[in-house]
Protein backbone atom coordinates (compact mmCIF):
# COMPACT_ATOMS: atom_id res chain seq x y z
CA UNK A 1 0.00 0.00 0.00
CA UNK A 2 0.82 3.16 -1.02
CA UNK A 3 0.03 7.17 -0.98
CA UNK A 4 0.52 10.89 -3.12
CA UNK A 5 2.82 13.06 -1.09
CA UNK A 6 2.55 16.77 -0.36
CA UNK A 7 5.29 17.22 -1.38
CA UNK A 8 5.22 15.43 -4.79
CA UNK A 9 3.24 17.85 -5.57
CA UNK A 10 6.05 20.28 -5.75
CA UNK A 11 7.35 18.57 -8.83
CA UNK A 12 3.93 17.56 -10.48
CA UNK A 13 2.94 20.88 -10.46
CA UNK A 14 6.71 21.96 -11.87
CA UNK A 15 8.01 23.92 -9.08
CA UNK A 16 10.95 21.35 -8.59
CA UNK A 17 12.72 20.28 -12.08
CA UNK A 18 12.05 16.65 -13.29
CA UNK A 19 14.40 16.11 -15.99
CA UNK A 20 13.44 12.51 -17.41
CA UNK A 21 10.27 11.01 -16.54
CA UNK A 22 10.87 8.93 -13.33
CA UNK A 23 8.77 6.53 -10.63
CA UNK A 24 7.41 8.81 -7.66
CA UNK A 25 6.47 8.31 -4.41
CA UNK A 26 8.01 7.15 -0.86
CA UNK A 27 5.76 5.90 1.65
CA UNK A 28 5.05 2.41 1.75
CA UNK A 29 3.74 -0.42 3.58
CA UNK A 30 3.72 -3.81 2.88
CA UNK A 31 4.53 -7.87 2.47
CA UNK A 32 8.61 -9.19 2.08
CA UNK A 33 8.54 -10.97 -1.05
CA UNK A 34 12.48 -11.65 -0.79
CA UNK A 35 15.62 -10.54 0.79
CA UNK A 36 19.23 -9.64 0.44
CA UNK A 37 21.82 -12.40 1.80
CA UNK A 38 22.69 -9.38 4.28
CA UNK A 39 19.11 -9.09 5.54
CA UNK A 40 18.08 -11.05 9.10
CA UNK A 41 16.00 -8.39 10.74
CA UNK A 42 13.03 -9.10 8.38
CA UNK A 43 11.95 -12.23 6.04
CA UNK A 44 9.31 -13.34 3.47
CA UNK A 45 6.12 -12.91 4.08
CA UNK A 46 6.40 -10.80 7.16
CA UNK A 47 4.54 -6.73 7.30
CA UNK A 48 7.05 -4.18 7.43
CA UNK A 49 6.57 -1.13 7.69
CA UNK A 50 9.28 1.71 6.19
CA UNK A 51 10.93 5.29 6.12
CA UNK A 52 11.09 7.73 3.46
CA UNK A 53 14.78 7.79 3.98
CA UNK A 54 16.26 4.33 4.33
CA UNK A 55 19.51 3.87 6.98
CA UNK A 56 21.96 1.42 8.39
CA UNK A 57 20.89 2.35 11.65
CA UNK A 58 23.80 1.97 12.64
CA UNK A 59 26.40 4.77 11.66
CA UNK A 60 27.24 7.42 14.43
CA UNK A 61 24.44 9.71 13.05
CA UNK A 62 21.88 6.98 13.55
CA UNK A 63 23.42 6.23 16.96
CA UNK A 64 22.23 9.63 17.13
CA UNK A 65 19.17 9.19 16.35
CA UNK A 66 19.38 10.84 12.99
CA UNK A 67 18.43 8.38 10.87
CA UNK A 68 17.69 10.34 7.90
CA UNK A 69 21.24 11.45 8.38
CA UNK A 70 22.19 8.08 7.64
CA UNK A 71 26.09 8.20 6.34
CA UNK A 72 24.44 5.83 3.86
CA UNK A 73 20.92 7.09 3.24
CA UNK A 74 19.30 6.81 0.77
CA UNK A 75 15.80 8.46 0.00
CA UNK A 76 13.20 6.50 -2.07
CA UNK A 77 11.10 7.89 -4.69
CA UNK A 78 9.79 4.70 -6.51
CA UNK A 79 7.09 3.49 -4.19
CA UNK A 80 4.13 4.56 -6.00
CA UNK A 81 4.14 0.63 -7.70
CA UNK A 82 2.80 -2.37 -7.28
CA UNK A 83 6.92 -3.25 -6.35
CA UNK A 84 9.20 -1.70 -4.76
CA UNK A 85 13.28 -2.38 -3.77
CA UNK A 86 14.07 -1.02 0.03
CA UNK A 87 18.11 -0.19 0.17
CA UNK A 88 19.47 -0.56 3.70
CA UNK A 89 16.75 -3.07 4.67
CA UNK A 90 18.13 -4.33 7.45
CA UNK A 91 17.98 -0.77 9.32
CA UNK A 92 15.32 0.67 7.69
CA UNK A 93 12.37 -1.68 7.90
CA UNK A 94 10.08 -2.72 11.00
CA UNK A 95 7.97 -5.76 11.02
CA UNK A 96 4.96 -6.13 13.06
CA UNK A 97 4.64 -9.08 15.43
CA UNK A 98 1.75 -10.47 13.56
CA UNK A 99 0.04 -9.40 10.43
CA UNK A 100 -2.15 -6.54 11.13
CA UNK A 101 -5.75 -6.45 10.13
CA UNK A 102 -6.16 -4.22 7.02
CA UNK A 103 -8.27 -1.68 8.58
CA UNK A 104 -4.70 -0.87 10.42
CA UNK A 105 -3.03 -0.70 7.27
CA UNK A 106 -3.81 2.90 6.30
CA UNK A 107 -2.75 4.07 9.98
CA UNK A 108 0.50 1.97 9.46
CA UNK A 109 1.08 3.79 6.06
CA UNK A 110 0.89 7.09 7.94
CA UNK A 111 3.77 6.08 10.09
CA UNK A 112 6.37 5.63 7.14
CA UNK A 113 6.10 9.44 6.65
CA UNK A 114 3.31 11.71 7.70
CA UNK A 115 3.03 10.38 11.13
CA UNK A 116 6.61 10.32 11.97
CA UNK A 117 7.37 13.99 10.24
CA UNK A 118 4.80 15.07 12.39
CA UNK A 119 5.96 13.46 15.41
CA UNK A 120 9.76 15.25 14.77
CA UNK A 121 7.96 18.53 13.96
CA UNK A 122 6.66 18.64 17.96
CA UNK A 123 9.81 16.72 18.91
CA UNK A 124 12.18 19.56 16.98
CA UNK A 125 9.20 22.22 18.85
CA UNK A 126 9.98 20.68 22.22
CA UNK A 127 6.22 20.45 22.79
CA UNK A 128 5.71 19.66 26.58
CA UNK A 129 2.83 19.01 28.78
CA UNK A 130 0.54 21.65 29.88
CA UNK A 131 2.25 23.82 26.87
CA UNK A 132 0.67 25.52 24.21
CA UNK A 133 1.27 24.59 20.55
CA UNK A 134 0.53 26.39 17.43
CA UNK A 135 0.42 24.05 14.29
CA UNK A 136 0.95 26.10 10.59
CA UNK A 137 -0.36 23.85 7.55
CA UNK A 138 -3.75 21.53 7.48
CA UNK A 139 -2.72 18.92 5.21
CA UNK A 140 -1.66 15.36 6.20
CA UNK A 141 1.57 16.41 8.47
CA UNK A 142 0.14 19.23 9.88
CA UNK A 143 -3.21 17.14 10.93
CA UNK A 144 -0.86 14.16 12.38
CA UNK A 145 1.26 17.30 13.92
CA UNK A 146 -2.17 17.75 16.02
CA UNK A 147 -2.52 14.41 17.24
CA UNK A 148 1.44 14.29 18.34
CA UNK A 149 0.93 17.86 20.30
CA UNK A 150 -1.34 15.81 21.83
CA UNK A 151 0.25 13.25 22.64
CA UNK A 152 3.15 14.92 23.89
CA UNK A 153 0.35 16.76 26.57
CA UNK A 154 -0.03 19.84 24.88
CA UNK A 155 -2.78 21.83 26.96
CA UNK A 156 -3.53 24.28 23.57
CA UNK A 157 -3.09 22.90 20.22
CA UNK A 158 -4.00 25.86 17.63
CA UNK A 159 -4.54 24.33 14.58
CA UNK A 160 -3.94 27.41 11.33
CA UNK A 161 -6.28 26.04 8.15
CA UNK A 162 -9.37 27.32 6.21
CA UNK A 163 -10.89 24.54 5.48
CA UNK A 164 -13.97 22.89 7.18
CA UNK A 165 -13.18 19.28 6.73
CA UNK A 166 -9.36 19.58 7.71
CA UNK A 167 -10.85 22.05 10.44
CA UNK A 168 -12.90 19.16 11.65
CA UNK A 169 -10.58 16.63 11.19
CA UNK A 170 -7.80 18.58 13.39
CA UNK A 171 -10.07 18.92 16.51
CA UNK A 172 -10.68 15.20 16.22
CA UNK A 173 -7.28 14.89 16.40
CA UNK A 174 -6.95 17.30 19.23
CA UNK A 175 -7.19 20.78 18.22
CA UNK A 176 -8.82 23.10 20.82
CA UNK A 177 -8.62 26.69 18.73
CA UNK A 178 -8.52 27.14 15.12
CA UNK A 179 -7.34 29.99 13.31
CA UNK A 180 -7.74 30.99 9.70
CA UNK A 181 -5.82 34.34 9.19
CA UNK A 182 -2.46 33.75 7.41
CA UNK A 183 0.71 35.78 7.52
CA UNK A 184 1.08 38.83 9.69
CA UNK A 185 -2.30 38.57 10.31
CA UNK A 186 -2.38 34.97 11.48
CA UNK A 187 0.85 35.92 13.89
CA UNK A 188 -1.04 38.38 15.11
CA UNK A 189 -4.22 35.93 16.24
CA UNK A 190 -1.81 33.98 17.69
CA UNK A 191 -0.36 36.82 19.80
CA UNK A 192 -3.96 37.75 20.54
CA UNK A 193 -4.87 34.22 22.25
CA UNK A 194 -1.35 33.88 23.71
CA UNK A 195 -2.25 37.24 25.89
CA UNK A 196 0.51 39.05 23.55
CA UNK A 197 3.14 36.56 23.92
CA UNK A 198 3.13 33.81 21.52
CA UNK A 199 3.49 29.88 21.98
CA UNK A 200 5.68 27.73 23.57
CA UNK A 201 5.91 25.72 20.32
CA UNK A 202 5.18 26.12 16.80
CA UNK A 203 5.36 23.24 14.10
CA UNK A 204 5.74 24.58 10.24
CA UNK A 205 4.41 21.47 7.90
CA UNK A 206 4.50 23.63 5.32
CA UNK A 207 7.31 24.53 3.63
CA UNK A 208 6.66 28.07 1.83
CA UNK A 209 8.18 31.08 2.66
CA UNK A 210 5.10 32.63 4.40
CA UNK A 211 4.26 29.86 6.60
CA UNK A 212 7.94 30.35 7.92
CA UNK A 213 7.64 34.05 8.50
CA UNK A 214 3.85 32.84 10.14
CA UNK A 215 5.48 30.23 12.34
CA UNK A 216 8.57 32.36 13.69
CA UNK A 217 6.46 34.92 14.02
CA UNK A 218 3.93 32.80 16.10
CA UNK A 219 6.74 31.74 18.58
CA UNK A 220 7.17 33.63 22.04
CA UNK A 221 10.54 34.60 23.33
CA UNK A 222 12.45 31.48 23.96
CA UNK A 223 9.78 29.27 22.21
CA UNK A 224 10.64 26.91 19.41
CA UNK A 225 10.21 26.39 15.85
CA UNK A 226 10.17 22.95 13.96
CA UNK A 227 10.19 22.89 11.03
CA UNK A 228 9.34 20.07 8.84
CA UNK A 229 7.98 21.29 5.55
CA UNK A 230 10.57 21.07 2.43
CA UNK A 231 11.48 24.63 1.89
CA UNK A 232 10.75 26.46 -1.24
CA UNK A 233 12.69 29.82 -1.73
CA UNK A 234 12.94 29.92 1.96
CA UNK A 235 14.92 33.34 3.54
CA UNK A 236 15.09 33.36 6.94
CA UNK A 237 16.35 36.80 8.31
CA UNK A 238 18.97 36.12 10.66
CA UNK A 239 19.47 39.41 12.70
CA UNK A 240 15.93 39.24 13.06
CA UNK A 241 16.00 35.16 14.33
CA UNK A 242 19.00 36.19 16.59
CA UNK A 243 16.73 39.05 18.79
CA UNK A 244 13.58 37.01 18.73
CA UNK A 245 15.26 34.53 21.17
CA UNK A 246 13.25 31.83 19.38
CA UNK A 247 14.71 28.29 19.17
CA UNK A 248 14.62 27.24 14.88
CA UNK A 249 15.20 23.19 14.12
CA UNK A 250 13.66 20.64 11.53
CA UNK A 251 14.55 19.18 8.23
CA UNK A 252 14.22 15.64 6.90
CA UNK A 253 12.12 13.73 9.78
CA UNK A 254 13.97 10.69 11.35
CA UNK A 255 10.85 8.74 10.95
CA UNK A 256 13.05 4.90 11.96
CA UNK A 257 13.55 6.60 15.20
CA UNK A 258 9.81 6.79 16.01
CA UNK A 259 9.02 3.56 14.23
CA UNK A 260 8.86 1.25 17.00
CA UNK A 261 6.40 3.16 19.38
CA UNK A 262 4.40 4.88 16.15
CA UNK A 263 3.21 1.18 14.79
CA UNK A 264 2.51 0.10 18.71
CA UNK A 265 0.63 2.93 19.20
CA UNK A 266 -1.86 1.99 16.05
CA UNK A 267 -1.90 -1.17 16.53
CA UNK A 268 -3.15 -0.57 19.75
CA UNK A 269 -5.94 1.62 18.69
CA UNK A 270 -4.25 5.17 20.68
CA UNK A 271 -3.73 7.16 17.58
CA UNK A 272 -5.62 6.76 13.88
CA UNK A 273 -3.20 9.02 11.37
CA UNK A 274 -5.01 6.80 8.85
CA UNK A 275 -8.01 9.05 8.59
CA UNK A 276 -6.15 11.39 7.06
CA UNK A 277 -6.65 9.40 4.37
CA UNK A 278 -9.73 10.68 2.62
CA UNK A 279 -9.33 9.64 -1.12
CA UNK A 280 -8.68 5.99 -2.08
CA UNK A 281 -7.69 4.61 -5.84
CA UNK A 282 -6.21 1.95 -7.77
CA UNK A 283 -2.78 2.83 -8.49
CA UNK A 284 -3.25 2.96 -11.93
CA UNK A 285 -5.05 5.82 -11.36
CA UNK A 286 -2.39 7.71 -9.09
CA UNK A 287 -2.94 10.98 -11.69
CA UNK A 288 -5.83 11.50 -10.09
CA UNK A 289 -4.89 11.53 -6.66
CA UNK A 290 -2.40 13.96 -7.68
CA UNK A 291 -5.04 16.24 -9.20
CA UNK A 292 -7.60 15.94 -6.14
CA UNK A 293 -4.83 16.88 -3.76
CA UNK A 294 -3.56 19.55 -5.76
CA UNK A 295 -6.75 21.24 -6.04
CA UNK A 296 -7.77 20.56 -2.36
CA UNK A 297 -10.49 18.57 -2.88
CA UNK A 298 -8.07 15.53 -0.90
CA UNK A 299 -6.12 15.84 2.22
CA UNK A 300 -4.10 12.29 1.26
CA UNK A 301 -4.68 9.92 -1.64
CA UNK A 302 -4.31 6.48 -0.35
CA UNK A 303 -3.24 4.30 -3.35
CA UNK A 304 -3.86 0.41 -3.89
CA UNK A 305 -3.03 -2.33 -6.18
């Protein structure tokens, strides 16, 4: 099982250069049809579930917990097929204890990106209990971002989005206070419910340049930033970062350090990232789901054989 990306989106739509047509796609879940002879930590047959970026897990940076720092990482982009070769298998897959029933699956699919990038965003934000977090972007990460603020005991999780359904869907997930101004004017809310301050923490799941100015913006003194969507003609100004006294960290989410708990938190019915899945096709029509995500009409296009 497979999914559409966000962020493919940046090179459908031709924001990113292509070059020569190419497969797409890196989230994946799925059945071990065959192995390496260096593979032991999973076999035939067995449900693993992946990372966008594959590692050793075993190089000082994954020591680290960096995975997607991997000295030999490798990012896939060729999952959206009804096969799919995983480099660095042995560190980068997780198998389940048993197979899980399929109405797990699309939670479990979550995990291999969404899920986890959302669980570094708060993790990068240093969300804590009784804190407050702000949340910039509605689409899949952002939504999971919700349910990991509360998780991590957030007391008030401010969901930004202007959209009813993802509006809905975030306060299932945990949202107390949604805001739909943008820019200044969504820093500004922000300030306004924060009694002029800001938040404690502020996950950007975005990646553009106004959702950064939004989320630093958001921050109070000492507060933090992570940051998780890919930047796209990003500039962030640094005299202005250094007197805001606001913490800034993100990129690439480690998602094989969260694995483990992530899948044994779905497959024990805590947390359902899976219902951000609200579009599901055949993958030969993956254009589609491209198409219905682009033009907001789908948070996530859940693809299958």
């Amino acid at each position: 099982m497979t999914c559409v990306c966000g962020s493919d989106l940046w090179p459908w739509r031709g924001a990113e250069p292509i070059g020569d047509p190419h497969p797409m796609g890196h989230e994946y879940v799925g059945f071990v049809e065959e192995v390496g002879s260096a593979v032991t930590s999973v076999k035939p047959g067995q449900f693993v579930v992946g990372s966008f970026a594959t590692s050793d897990n075993t190089c000082a940076n994954c020591r680290n917990g960096f995975q997607s720092n991997c000295l030999h990482r490798e990012f896939m982009s060729t999952c959206q097929a009804d096969y799919v070769r995983i480099p660095n298998a042995q560190g980068t897959l997780v198998a389940t204890d048993d197979i899980p029933d399929e109405r797990l699956w699309p939670g479990l699919l979550a995990v291999s990106d969404v899920m986890g990038t959302g669980w570094w965003a708060a993790d990068a934000a240093e969300v804590k209990p009784g804190s407050t977090a702000v949340v910039v972007g509605d689409g899949a990460v952002g939504l999971c971002a919700v349910i990991v603020a509360k998780e991590l005991g957030a007391e008030r999780i401010i969901a930004m989005s202007r959209h009813e359904t993802r509006q809905n869907l975030a306060r299932e997930f945990g949202a107390t206070d949604i805001v739909t101004e943008r820019g200044d004017e969504g820093a500004a809310r922000i300030k306004e419910l924060t009694g002029g301050i800001g938040a404690d923490s502020v996950l950007e799941c975005v990646g553009t340049p106004q959702a950064m100015h939004q989320a630093l913006h958001s921050a109070r003194p000492g507060g933090n930033v992570g940051f998780v969507g890919v930047p796209h003609d990003d500039a962030v100004d640094g005299q202005e970062l250094f007197f805001s006294h606001v913490g800034l960290r993100g990129g690439p989410a480690p998602v094989r350090r969260y694995l483990p708990d992530l899948i044994d938190r779905v497959m024990g019915g805590r947390i359902d990232p899976g219902k951000v899945f609200d579009l599901t096709l055949p993958l030969d029509q993956v254009a589609e789901g491209y198409k219905a995500m682009d033009e907001r009409r789908a948070i996530k296009a859940l693809l299958t054989p």
